[in-house]
Protein backbone atom coordinates (compact mmCIF):
# COMPACT_ATOMS: atom_id res chain seq x y z
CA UNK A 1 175.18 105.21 98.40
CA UNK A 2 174.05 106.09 101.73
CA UNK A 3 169.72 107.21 101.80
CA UNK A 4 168.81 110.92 102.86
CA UNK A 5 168.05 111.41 106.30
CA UNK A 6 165.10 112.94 107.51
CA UNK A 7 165.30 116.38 109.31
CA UNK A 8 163.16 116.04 112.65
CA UNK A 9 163.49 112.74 114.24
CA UNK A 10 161.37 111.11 117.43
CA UNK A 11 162.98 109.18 120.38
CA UNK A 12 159.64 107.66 120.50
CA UNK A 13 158.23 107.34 124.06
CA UNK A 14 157.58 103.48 125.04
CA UNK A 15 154.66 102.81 126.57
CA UNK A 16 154.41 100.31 129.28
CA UNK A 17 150.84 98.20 130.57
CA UNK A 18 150.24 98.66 134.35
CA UNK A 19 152.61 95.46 135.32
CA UNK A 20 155.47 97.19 133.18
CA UNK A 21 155.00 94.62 130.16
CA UNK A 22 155.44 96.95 126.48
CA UNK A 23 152.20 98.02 125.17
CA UNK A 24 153.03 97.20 121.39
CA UNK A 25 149.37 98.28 120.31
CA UNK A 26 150.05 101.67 121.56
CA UNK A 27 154.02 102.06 120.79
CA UNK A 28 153.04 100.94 117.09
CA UNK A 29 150.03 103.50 116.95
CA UNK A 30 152.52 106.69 118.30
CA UNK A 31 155.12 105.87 115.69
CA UNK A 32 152.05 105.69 112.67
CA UNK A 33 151.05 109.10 114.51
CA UNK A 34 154.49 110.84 114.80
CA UNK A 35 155.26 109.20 110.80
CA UNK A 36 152.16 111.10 109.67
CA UNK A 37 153.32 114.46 110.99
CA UNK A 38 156.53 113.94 108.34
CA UNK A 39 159.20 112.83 111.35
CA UNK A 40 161.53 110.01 111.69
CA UNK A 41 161.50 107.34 114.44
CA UNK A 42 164.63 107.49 116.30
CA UNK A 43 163.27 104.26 118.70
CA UNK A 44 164.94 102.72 121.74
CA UNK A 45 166.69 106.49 122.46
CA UNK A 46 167.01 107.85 125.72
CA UNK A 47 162.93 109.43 125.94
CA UNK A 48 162.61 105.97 124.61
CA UNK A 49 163.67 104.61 127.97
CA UNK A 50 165.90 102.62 125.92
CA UNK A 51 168.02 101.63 128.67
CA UNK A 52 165.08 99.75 130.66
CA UNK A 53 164.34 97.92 127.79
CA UNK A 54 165.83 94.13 126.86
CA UNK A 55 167.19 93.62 123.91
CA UNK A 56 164.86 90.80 123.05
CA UNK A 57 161.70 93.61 124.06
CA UNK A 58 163.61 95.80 121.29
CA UNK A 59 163.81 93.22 118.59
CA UNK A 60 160.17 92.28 119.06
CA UNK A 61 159.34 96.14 118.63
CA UNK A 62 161.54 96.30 115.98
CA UNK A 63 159.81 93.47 114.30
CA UNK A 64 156.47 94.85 114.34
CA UNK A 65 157.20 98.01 113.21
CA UNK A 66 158.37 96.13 109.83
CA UNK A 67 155.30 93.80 109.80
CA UNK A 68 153.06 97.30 110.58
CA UNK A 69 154.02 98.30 107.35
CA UNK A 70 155.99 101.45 108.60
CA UNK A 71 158.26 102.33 106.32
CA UNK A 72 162.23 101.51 106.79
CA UNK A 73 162.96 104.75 105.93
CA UNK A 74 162.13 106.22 108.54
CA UNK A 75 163.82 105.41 110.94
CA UNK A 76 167.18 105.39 113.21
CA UNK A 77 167.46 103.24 115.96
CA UNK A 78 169.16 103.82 119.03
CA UNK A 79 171.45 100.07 119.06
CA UNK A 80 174.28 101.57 121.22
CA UNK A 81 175.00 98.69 124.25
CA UNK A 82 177.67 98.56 126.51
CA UNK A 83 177.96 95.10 125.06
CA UNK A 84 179.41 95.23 121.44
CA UNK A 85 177.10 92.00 120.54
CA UNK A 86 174.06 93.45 121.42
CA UNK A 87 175.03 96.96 119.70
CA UNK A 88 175.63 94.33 116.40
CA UNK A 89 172.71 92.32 116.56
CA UNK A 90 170.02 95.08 117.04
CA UNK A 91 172.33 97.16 114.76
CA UNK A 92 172.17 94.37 112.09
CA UNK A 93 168.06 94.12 112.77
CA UNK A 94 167.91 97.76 111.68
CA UNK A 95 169.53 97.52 108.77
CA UNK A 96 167.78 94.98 107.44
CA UNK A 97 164.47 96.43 108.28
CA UNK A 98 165.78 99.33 106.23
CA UNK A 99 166.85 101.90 108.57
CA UNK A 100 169.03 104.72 106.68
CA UNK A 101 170.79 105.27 109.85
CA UNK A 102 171.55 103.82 113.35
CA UNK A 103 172.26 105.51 116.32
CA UNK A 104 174.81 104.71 118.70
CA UNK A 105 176.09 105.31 121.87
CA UNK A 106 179.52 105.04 123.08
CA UNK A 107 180.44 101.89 125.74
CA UNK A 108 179.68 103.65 128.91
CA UNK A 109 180.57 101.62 131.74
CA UNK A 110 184.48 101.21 131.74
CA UNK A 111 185.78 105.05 132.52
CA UNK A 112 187.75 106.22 131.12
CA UNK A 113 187.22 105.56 127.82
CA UNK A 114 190.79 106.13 125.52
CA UNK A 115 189.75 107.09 121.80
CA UNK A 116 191.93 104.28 120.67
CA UNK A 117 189.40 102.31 122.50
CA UNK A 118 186.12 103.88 121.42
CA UNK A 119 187.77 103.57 117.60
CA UNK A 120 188.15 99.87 118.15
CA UNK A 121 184.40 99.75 119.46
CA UNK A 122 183.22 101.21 116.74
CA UNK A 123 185.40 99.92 113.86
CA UNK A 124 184.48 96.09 115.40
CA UNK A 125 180.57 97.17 115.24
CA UNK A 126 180.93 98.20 111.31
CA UNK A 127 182.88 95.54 110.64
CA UNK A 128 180.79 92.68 112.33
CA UNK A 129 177.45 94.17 110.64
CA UNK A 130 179.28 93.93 107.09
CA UNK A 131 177.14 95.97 105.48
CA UNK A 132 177.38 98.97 102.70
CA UNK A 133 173.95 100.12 104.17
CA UNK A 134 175.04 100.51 107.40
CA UNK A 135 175.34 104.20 108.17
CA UNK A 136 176.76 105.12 112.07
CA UNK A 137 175.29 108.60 113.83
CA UNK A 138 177.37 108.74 116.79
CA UNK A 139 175.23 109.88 120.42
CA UNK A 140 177.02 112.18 122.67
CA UNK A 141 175.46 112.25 125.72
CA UNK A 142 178.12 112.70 128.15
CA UNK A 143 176.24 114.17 131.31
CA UNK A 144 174.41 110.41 131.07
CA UNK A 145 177.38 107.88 129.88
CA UNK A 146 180.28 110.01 130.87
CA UNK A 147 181.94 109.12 127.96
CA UNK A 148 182.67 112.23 125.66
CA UNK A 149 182.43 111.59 121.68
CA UNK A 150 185.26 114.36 120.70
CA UNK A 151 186.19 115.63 117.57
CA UNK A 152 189.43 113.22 117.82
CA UNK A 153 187.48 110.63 117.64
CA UNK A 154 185.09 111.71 115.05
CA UNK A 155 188.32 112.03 112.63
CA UNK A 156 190.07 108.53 113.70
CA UNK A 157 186.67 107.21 112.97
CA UNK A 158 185.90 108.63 109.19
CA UNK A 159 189.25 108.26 108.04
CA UNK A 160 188.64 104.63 108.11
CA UNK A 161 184.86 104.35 108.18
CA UNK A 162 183.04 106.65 105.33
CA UNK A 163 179.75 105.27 107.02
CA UNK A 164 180.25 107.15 110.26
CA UNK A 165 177.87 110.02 108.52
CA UNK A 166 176.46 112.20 111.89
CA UNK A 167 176.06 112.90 115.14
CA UNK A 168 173.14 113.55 117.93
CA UNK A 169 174.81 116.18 120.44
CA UNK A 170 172.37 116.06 123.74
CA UNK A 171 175.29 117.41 125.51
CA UNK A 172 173.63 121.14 125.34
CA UNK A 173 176.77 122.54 125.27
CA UNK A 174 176.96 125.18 122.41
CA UNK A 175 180.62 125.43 122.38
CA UNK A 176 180.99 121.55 121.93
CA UNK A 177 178.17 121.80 119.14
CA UNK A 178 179.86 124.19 117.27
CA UNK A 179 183.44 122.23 117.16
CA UNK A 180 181.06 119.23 115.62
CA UNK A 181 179.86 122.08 113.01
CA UNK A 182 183.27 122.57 112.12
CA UNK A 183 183.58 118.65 111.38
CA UNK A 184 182.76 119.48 108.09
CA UNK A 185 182.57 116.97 104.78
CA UNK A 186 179.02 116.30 104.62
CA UNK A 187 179.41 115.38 108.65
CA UNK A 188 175.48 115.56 109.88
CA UNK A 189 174.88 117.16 112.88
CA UNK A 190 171.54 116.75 115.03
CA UNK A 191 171.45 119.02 118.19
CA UNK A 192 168.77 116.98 120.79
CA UNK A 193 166.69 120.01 120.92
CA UNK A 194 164.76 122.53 118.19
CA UNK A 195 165.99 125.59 120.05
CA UNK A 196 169.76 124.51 119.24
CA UNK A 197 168.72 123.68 115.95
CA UNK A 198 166.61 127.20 115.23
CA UNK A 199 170.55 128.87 116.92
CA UNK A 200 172.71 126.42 114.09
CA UNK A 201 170.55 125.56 111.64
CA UNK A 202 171.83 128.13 109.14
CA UNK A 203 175.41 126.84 110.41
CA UNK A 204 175.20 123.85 109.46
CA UNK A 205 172.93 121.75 111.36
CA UNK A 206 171.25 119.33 109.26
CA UNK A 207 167.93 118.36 111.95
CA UNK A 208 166.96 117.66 115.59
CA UNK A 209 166.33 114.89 117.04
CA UNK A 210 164.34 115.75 119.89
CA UNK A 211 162.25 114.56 122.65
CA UNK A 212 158.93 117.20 121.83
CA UNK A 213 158.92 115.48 118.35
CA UNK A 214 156.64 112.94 120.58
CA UNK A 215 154.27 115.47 120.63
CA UNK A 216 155.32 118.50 117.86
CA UNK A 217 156.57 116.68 115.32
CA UNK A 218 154.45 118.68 112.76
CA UNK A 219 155.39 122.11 114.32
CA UNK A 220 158.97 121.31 113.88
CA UNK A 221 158.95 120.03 110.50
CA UNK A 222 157.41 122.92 109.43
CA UNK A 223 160.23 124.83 111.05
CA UNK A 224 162.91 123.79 109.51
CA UNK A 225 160.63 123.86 106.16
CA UNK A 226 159.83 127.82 106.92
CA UNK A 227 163.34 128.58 107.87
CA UNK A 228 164.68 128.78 104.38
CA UNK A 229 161.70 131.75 103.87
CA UNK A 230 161.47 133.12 106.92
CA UNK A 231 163.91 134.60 109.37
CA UNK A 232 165.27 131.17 111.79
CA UNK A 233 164.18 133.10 114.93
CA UNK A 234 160.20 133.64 113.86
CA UNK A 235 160.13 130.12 111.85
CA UNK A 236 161.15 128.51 115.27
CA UNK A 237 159.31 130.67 117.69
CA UNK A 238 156.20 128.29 118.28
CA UNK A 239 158.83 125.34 118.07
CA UNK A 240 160.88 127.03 120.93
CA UNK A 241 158.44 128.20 123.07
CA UNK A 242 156.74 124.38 123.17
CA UNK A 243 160.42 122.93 124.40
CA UNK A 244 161.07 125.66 126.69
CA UNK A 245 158.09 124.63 128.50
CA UNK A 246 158.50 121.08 127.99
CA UNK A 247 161.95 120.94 129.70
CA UNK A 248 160.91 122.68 132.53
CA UNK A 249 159.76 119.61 133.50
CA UNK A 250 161.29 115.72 133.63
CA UNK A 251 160.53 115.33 130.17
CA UNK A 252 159.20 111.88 129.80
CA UNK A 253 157.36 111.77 132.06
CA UNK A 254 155.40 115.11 131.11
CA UNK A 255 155.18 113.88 127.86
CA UNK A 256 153.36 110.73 128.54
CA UNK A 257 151.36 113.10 130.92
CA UNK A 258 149.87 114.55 128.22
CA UNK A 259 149.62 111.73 126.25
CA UNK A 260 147.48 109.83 128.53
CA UNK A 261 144.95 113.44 129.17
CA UNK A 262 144.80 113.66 124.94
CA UNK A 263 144.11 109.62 124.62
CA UNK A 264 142.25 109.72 127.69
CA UNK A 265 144.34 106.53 128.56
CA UNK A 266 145.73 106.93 132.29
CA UNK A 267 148.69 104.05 131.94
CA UNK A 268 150.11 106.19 129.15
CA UNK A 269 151.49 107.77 132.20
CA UNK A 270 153.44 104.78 133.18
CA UNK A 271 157.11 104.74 133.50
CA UNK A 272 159.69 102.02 134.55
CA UNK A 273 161.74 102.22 138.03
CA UNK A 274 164.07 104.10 138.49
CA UNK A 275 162.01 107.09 137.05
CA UNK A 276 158.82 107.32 138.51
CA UNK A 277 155.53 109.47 136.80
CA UNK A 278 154.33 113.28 137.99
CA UNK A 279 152.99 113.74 141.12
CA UNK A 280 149.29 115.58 140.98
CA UNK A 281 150.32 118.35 141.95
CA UNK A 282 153.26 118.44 139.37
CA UNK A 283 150.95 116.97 136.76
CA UNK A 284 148.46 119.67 137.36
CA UNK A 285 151.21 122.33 137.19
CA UNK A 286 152.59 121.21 133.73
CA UNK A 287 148.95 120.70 132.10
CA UNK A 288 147.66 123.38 133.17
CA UNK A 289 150.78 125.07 131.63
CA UNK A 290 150.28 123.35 128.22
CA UNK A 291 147.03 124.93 128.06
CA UNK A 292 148.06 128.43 129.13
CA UNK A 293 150.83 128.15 126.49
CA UNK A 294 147.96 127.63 124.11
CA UNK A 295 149.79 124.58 122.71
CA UNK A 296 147.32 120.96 121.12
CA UNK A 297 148.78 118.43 120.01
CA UNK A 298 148.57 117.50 116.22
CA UNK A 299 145.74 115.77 116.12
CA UNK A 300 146.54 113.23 118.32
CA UNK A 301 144.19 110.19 117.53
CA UNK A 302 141.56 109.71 120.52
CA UNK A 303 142.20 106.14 120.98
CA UNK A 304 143.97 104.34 123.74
């Protein structure tokens, strides 16, 4: 019996000490913060900057996050690897800290990648962690890994694997989202973005998980709690407008931008190579169109 999933979910922002080192202090307060506002904690994800990040780094985040007493429920983390032991061991870790849900990406550096292939990845990842808990949302993410997740696959995958449940489409194309709507049979599908999910939500999709949940998570929530009641397009409006803003601009590093102004902690800005943080002039632009959009932060704690 596979747990419920949670309807908004974080790729929670890492933040890094000056000389690049994890600040765990910090990471572990966000995900308390983001928790509170009733979203999951989709950690090591791409806004996660999960791909500059060791395995042995994620473990030891993992870890803590356990011993913080944050619960295993709410999370999904990213364990997709271009090497399949990696993807197992972190994948294992989650599942024993309780995760409902794991969320992987396909092998991206052999191209191109045949579906019996990605099938074989896959099946030898469920099959190594051994576990009924285990439950697989694939990541499609193609304009990053170049390596499609298509509806082919999705089938040659649950015909053998009930515990391939979902799916986080980032690919922000609406035509490919709807074909994964069409999936069908209790198939979850997360669109990476709140405006996607305010368009599909009465389709079908079952959440977001989105970058803004870093600093929204609250507003969304209550989005997809209002949109029941209200019509989708005014229970998303606030929702919407916050992302459109947001992804005007390189969206990590905006995010920790504000981050560090609300904390009042200046490495918060701090990003590893190859991105590199806001210019001032950029970082002037962007706050000082946060605060003409009118939008605060929930109640992000004032502590560094």
């Amino acid at each position: 019996m596979h747990q419920e999933l949670l309807s908004v979910y974080a790729p929670v922002l890492t933040p890094f000490n000056a000389d690049l080192s994890v600040n765990s202090q910090r990471f572990l307060r966000h995900c308390r913060w983001v928790v509170e506002q009733g979203a999951g904690l989709a950690v090591f994800g791409t806004n996660s900057e999960a791909a500059s990040l060791s395995l042995v780094e994620k473990r030891r985040l993992l870890d803590e996050v356990v011993a913080s007493g944050i619960p295993g429920s709410a999370l999904m983390p990213g364990t997709g690897a271009n090497s399949l032991e990696e993807t197992v061991e972190l994948s294992r870790a989650a599942v024993d800290a309780g995760a409902p849900a794991v969320l992987v990406l396909p092998p991206f550096f052999f191209k191109p990648a045949s579906t019996e292939g990605l099938i074989r990845h896959y099946g030898h990842l469920i099959e190594a962690v051994g576990s009924d808990k285990l439950s697989v949302v694939l990541y499609h993410i193609p304009q990053f890994t170049g390596v499609p997740i298509t509806v082919e696959l999705i089938g040659g995958l649950r015909r053998r694997f009930p515990n391939v449940v979902g799916i986080k489409d980032s690919s922000g194309d609406r035509e490919n989202l709807a074909r994964y709507l069409e999936v069908g049979d209790g198939f979850k599908v997360f669109p990476a973005s709140e405006i996607l999910l305010g368009e599909t939500i009465a389709k079908g999709s079952v959440g977001c998980i989105s970058a803004t949940a870093n600093v929204n998570a609250r507003g969304m929530v209550g989005a997809v709690a209002n949109a029941s009641e209200l019509e989708t397009e005014k229970a998303f409006a606030d929702a919407v407008r916050v992302r459109t803003l947001f992804q005007k601009f390189p969206m990590i590093q905006a995010m920790k931008s504000l981050i560090a102004r609300e904390l009042g902690a200046a490495e918060w800005r701090t990003v590893r190579a190859p991105l590199v943080e806001l210019d001032e002039a950029a970082e002037q632009n962007f706050l000082a169109a946060v605060d003409e959009l009118g939008f605060e932060p929930w109640a992000l704690e004032k502590a560094a």
